[in-house]
PDB file of N, CA and C in Angstrom:
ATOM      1  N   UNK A   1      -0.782  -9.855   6.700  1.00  0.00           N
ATOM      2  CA  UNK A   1      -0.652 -10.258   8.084  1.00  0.00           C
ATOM      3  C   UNK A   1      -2.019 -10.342   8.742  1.00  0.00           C
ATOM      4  N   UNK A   2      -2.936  -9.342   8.324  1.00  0.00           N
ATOM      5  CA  UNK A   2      -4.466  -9.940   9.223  1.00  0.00           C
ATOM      6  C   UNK A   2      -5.004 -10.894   8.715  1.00  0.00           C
ATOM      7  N   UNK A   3      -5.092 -11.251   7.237  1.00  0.00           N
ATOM      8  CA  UNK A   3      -5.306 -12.321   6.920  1.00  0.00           C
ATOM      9  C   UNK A   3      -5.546 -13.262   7.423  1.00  0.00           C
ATOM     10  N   UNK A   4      -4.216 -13.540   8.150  1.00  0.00           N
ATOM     11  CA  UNK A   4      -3.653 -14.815   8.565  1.00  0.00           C
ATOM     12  C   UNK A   4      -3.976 -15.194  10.080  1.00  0.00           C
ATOM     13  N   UNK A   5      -4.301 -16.209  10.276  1.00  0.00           N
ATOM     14  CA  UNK A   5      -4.362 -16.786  11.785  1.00  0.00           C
ATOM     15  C   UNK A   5      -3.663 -16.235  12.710  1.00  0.00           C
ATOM     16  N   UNK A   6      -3.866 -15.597  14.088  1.00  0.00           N
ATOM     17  CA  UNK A   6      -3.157 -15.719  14.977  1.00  0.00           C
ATOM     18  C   UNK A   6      -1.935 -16.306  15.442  1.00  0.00           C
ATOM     19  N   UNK A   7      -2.370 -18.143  14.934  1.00  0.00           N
ATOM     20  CA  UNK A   7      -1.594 -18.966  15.574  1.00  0.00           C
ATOM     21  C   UNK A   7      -0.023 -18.905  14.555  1.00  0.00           C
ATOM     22  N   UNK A   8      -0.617 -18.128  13.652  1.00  0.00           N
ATOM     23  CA  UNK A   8       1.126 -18.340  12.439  1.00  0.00           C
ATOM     24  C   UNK A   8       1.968 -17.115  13.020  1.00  0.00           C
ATOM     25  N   UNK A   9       2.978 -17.415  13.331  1.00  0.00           N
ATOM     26  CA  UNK A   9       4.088 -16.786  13.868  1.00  0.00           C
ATOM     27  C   UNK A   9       4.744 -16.368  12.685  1.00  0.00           C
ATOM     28  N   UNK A  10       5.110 -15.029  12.087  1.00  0.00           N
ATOM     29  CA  UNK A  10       5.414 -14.177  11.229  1.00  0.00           C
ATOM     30  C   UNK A  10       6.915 -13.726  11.691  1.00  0.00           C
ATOM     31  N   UNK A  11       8.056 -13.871  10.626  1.00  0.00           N
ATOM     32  CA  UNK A  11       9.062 -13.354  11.339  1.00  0.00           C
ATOM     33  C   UNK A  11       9.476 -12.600   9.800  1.00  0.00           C
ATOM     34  N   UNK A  12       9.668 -11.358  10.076  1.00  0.00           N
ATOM     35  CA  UNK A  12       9.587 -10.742   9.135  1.00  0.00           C
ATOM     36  C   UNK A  12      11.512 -10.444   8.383  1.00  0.00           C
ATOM     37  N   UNK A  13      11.705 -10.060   7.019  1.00  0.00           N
ATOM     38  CA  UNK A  13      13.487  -9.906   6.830  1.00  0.00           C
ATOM     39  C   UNK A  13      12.808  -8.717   5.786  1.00  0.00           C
ATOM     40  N   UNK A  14      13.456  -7.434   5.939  1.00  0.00           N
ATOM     41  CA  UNK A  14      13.541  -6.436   5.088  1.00  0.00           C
ATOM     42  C   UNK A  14      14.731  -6.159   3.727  1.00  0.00           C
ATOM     43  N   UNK A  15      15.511  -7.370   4.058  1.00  0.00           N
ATOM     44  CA  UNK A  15      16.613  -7.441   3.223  1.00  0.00           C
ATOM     45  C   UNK A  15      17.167  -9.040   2.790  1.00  0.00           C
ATOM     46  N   UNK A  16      18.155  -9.364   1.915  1.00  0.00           N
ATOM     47  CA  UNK A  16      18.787 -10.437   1.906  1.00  0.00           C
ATOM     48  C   UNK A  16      19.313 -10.453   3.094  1.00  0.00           C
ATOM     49  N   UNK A  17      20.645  -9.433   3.609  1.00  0.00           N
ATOM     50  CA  UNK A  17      21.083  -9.877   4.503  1.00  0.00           C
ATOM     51  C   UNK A  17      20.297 -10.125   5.804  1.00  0.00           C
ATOM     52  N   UNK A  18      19.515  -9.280   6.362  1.00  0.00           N
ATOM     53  CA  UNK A  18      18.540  -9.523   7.701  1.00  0.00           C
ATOM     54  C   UNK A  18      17.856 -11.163   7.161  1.00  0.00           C
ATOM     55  N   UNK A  19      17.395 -11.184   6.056  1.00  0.00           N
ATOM     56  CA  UNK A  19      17.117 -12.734   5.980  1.00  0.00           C
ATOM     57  C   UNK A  19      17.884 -13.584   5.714  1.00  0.00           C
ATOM     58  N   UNK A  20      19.192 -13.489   5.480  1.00  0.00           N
ATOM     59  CA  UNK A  20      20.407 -14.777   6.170  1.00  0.00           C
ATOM     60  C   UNK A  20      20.672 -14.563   7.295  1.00  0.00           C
ATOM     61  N   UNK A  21      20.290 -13.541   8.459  1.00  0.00           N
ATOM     62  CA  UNK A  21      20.493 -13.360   9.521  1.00  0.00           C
ATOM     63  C   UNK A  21      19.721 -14.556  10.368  1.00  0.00           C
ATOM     64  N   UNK A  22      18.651 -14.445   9.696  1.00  0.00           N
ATOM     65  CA  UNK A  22      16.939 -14.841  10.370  1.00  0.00           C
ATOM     66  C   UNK A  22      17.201 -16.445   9.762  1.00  0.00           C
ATOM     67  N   UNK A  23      17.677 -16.658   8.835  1.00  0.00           N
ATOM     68  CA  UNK A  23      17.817 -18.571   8.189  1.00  0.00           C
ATOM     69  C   UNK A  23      19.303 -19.140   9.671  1.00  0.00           C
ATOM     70  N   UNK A  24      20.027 -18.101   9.730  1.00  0.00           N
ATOM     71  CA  UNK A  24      21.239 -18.835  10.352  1.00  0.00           C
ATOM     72  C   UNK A  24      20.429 -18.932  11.892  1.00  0.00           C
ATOM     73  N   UNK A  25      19.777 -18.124  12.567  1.00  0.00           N
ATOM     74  CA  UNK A  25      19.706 -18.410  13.901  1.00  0.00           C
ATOM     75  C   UNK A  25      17.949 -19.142  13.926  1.00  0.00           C
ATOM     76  N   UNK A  26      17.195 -18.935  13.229  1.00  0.00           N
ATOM     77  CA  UNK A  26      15.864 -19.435  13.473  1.00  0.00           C
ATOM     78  C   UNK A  26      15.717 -20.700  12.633  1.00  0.00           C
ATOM     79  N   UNK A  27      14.524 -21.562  12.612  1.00  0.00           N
ATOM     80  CA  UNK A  27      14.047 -22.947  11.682  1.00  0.00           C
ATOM     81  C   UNK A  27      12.585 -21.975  11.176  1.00  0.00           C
ATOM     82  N   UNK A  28      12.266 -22.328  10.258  1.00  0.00           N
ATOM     83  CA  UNK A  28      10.885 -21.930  10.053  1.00  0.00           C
ATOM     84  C   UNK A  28      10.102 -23.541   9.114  1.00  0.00           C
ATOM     85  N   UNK A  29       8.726 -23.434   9.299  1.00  0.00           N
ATOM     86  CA  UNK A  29       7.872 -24.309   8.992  1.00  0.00           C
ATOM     87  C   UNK A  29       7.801 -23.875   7.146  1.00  0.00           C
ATOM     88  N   UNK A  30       7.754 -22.493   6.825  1.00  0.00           N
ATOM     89  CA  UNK A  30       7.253 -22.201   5.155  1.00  0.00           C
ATOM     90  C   UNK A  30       8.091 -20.655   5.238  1.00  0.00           C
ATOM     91  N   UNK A  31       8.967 -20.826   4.297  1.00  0.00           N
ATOM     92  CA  UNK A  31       9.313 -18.861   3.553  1.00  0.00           C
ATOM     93  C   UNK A  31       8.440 -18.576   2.543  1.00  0.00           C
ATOM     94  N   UNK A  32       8.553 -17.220   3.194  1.00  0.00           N
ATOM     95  CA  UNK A  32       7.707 -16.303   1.860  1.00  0.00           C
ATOM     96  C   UNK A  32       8.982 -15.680   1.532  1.00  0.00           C
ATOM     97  N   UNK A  33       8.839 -15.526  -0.077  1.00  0.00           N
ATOM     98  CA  UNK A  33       9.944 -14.697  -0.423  1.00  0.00           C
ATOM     99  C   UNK A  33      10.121 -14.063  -1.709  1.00  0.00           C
ATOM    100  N   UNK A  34      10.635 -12.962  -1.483  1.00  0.00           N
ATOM    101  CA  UNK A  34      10.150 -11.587  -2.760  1.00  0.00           C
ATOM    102  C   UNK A  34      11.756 -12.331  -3.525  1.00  0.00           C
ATOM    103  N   UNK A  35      11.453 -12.302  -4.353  1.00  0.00           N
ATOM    104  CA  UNK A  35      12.548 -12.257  -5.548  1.00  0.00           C
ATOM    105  C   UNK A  35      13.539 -10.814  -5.948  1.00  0.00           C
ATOM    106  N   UNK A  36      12.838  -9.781  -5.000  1.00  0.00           N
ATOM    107  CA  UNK A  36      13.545  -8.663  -5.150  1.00  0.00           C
ATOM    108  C   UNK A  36      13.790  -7.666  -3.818  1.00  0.00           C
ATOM    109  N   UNK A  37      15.284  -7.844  -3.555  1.00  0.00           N
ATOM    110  CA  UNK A  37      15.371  -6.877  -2.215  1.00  0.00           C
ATOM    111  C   UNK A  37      16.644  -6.192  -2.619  1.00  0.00           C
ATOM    112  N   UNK A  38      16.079  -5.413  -1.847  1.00  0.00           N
ATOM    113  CA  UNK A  38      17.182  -3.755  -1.657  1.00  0.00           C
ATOM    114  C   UNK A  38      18.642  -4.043  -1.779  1.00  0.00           C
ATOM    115  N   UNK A  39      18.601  -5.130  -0.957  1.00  0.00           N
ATOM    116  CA  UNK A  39      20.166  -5.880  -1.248  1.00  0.00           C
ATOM    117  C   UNK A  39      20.743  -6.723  -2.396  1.00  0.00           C
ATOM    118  N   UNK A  40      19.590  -7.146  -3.094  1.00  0.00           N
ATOM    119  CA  UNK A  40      20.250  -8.247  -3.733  1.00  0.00           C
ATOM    120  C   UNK A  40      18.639  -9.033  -4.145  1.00  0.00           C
ATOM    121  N   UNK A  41      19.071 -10.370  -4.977  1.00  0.00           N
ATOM    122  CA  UNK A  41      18.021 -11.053  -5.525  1.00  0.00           C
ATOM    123  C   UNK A  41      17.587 -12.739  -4.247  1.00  0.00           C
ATOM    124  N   UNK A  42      16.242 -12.667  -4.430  1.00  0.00           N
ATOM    125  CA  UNK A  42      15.899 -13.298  -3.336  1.00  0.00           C
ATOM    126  C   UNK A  42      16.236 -15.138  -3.559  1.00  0.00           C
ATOM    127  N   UNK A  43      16.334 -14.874  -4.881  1.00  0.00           N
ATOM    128  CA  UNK A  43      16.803 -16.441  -5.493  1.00  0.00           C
ATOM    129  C   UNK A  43      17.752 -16.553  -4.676  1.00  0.00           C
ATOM    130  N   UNK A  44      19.098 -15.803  -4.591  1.00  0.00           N
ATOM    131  CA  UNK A  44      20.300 -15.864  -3.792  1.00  0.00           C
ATOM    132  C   UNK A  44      20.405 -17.190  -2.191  1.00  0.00           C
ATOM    133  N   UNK A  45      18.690 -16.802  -1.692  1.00  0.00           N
ATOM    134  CA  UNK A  45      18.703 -17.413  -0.542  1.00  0.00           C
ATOM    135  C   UNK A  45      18.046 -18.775  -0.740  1.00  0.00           C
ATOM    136  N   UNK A  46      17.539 -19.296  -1.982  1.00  0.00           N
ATOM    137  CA  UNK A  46      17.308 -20.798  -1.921  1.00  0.00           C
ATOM    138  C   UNK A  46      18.101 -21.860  -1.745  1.00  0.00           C
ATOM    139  N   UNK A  47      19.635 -21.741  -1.498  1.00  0.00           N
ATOM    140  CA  UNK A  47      20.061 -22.775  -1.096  1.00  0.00           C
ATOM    141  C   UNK A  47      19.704 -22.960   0.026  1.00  0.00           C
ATOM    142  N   UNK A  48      20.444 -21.773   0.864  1.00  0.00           N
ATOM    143  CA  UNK A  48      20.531 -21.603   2.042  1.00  0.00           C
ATOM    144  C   UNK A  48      19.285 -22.176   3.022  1.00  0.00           C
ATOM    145  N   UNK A  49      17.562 -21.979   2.171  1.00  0.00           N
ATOM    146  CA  UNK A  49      16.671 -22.414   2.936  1.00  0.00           C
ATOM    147  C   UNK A  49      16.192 -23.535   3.417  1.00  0.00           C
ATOM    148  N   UNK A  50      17.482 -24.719   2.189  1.00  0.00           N
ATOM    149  CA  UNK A  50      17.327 -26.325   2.431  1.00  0.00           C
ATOM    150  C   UNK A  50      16.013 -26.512   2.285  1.00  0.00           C
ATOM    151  N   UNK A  51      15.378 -27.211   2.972  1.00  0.00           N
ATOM    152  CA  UNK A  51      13.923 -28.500   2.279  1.00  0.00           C
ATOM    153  C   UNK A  51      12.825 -27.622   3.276  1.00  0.00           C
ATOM    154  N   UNK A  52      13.010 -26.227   3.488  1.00  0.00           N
ATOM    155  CA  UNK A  52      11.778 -26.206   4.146  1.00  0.00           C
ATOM    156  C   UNK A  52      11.066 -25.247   2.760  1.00  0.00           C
ATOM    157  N   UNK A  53       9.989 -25.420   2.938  1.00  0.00           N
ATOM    158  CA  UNK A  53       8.907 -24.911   1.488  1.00  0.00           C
ATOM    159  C   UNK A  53       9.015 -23.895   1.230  1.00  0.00           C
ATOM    160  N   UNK A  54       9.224 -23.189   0.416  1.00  0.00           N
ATOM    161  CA  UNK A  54       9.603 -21.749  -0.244  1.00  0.00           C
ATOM    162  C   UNK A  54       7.846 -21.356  -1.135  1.00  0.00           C
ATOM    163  N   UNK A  55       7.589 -20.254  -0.938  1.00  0.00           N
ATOM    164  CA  UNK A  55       6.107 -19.835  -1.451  1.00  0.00           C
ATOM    165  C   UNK A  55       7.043 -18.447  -1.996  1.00  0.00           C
ATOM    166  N   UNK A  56       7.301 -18.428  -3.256  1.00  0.00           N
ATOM    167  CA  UNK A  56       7.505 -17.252  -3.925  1.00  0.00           C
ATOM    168  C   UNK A  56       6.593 -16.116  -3.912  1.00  0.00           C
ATOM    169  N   UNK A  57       6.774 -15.036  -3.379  1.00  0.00           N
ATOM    170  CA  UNK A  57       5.780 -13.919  -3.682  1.00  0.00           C
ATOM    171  C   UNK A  57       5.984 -12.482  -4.039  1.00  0.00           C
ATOM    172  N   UNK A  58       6.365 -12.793  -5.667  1.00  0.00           N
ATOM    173  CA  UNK A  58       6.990 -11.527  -6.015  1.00  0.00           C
ATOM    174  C   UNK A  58       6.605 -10.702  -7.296  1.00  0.00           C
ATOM    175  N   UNK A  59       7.111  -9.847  -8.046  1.00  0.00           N
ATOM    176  CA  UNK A  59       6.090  -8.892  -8.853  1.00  0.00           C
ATOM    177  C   UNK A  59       7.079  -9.385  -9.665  1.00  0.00           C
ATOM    178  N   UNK A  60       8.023 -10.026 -10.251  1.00  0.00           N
ATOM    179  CA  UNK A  60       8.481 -10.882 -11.088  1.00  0.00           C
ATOM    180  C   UNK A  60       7.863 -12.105 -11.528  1.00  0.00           C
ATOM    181  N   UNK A  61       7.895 -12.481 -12.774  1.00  0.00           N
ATOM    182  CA  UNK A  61       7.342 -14.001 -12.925  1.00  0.00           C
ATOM    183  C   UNK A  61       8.172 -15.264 -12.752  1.00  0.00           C
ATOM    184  N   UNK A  62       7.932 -16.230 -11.882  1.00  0.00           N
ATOM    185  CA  UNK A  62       9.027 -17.359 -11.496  1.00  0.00           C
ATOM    186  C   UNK A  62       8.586 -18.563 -12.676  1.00  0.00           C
ATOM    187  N   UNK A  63       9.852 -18.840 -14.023  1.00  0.00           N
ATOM    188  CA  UNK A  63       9.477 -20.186 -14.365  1.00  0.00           C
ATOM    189  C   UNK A  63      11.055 -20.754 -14.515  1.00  0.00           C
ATOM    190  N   UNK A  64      10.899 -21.620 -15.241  1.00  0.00           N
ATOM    191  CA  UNK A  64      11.716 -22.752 -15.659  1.00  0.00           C
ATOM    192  C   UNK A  64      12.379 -23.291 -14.024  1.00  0.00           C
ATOM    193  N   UNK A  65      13.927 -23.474 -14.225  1.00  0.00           N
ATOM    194  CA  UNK A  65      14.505 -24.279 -12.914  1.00  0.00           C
ATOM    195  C   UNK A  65      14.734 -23.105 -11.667  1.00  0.00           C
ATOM    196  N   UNK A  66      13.956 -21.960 -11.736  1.00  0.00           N
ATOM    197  CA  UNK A  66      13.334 -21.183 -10.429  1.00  0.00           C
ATOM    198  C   UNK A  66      12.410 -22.076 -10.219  1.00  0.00           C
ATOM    199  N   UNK A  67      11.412 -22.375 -10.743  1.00  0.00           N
ATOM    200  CA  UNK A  67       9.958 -23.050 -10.652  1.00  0.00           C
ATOM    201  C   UNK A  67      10.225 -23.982  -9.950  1.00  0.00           C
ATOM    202  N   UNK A  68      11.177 -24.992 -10.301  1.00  0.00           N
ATOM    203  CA  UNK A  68      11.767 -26.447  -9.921  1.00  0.00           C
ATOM    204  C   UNK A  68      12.067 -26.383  -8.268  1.00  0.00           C
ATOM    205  N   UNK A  69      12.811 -25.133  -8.122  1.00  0.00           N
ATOM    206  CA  UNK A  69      13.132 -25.040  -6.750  1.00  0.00           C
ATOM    207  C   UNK A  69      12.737 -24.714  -5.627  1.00  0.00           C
ATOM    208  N   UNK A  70      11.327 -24.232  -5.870  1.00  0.00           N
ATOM    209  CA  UNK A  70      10.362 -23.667  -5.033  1.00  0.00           C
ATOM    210  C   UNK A  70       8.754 -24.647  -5.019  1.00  0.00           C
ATOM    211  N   UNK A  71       8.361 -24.759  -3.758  1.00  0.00           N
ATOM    212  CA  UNK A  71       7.202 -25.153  -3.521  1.00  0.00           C
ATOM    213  C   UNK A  71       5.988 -24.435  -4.369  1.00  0.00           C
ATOM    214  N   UNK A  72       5.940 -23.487  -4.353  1.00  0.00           N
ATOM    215  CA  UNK A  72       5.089 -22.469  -5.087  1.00  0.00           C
ATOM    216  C   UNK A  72       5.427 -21.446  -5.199  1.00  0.00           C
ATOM    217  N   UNK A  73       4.565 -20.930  -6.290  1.00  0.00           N
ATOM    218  CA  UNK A  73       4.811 -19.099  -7.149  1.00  0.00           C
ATOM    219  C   UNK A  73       3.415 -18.290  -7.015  1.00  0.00           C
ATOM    220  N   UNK A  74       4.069 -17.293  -6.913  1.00  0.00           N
ATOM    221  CA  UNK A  74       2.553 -16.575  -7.128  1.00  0.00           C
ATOM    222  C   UNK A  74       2.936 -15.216  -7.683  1.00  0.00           C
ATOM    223  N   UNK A  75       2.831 -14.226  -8.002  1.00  0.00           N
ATOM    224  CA  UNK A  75       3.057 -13.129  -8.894  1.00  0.00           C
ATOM    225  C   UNK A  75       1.715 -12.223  -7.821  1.00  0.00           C
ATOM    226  N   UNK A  76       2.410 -10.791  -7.908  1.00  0.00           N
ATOM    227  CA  UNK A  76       1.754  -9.848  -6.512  1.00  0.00           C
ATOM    228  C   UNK A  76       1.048  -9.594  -7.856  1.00  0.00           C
ATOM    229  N   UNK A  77       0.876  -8.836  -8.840  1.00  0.00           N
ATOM    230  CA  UNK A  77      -0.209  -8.582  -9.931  1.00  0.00           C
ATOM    231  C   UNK A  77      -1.324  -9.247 -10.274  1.00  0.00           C
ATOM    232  N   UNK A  78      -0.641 -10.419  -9.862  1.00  0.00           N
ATOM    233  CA  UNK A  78      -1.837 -11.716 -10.670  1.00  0.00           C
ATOM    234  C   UNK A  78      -2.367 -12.185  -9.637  1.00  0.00           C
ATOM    235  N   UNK A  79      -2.190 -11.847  -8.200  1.00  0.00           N
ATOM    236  CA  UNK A  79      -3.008 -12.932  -7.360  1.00  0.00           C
ATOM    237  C   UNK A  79      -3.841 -11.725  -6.107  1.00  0.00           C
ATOM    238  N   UNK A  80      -4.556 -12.606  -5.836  1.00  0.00           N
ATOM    239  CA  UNK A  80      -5.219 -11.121  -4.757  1.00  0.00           C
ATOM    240  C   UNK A  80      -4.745 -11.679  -2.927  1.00  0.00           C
ATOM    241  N   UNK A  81      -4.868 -10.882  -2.013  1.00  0.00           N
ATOM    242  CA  UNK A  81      -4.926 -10.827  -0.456  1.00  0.00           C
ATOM    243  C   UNK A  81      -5.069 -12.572  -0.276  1.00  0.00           C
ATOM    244  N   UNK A  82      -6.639 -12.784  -0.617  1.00  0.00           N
ATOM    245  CA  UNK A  82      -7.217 -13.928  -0.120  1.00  0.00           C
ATOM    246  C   UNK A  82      -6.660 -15.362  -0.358  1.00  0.00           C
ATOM    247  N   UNK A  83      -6.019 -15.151  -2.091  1.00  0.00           N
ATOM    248  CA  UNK A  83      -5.197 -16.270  -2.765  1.00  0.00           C
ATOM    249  C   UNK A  83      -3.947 -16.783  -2.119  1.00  0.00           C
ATOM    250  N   UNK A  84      -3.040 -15.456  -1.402  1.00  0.00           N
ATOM    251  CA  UNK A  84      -1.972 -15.551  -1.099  1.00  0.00           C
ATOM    252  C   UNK A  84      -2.234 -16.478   0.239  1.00  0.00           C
ATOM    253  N   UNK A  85      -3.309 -16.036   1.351  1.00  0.00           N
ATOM    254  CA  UNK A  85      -3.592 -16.606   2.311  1.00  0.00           C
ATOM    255  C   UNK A  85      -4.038 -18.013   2.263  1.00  0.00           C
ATOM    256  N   UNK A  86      -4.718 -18.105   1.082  1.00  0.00           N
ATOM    257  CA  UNK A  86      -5.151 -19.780   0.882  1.00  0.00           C
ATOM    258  C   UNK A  86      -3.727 -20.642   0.762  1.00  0.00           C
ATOM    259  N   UNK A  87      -3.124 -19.912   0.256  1.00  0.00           N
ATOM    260  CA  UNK A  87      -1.693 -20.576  -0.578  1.00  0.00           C
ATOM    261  C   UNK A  87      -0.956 -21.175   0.596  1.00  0.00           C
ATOM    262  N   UNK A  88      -0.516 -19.897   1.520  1.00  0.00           N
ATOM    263  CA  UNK A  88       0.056 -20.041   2.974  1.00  0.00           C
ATOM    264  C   UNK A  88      -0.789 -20.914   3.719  1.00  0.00           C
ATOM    265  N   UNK A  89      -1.854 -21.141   3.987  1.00  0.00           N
ATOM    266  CA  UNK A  89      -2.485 -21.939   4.914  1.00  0.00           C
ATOM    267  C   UNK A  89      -2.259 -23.708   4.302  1.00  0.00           C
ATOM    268  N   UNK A  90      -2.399 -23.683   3.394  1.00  0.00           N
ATOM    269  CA  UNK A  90      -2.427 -24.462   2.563  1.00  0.00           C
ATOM    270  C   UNK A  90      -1.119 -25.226   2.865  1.00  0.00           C
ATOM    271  N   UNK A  91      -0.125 -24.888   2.134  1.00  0.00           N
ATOM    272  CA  UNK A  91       1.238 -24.997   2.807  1.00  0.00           C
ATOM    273  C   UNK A  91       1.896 -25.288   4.273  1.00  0.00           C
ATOM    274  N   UNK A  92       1.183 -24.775   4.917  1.00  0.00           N
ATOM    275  CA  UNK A  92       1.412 -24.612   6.148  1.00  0.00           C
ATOM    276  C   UNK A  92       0.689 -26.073   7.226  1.00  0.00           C
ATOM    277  N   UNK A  93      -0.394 -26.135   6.425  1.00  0.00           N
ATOM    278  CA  UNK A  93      -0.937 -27.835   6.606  1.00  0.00           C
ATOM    279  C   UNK A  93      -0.506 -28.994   6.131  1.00  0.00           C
ATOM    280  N   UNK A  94       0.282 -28.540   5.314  1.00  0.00           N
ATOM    281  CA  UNK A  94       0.762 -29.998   4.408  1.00  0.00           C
ATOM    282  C   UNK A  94       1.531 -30.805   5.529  1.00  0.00           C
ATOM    283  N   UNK A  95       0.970 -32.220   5.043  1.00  0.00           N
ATOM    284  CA  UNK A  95       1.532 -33.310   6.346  1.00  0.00           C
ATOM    285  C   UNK A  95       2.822 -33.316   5.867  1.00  0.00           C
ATOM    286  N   UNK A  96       3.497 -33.293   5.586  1.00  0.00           N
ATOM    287  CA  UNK A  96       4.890 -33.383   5.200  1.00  0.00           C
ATOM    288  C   UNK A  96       5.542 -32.219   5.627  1.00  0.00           C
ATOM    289  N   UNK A  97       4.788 -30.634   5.991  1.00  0.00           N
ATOM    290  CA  UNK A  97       5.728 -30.112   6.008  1.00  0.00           C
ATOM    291  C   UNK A  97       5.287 -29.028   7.818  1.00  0.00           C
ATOM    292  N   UNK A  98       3.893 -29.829   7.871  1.00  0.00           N
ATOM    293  CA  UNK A  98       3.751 -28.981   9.269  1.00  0.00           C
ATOM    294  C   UNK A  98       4.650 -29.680  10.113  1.00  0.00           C
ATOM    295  N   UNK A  99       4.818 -28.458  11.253  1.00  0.00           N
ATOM    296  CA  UNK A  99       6.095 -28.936  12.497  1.00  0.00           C
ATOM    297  C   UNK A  99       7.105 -28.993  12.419  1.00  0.00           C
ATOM    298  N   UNK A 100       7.838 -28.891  10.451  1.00  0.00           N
ATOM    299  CA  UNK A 100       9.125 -29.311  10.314  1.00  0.00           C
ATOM    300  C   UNK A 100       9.749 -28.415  10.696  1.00  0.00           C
ATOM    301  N   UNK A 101      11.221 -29.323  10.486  1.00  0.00           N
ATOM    302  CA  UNK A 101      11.933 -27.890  11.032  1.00  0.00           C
ATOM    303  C   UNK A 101      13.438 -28.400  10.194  1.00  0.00           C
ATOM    304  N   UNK A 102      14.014 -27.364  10.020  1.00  0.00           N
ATOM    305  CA  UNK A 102      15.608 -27.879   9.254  1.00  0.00           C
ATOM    306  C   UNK A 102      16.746 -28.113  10.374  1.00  0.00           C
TER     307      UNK A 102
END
């Protein structure tokens, strides 16, 4: 979170369910999302997130048709603070996907 710009509005889900809470009433521009919560598996919520960009960020490794379904992967072991932030900014500029909204 300091990482990151000011201007990125962070809405945080501690669970699957608090984050189908947070997909049914909010739009977001990019998800971050752990592949592993207290409740349940985070794959669970890629339908649900429709066409807005999914940035995997989890201590699991994402391949085959996980891979397919997500904008990007990143693995918490294999990548550092700064990578994750490039990744998100990155994303977050793409002309296709700044401003969107579902």
């Amino acid at each position: 979170r300091r990482l990151l710009p000011e201007k990125l509005e962070l809405v945080e889900a501690e669970s699957l369910r608090a984050a189908r809470a947070c997909l049914r009433t909010q739009t977001f521009d990019l998800v971050l999302l752990d592949l592993t919560l207290p409740d349940g598996g985070g794959e669970d919520l890629i339908a649900e997130i429709g066409s807005t960009p999914i940035l995997i960020f989890s201590a699991l490794e994402v391949t085959g048709q996980l891979a397919e379904r997500v904008t990007a992967a990143l693995v918490k072991t294999k990548s550092s603070a700064t990578q994750l932030r490039d990744t998100i900014l990155s994303l977050s500029r793409r002309p296709d996907t700044l401003g969107a909204r579902n």
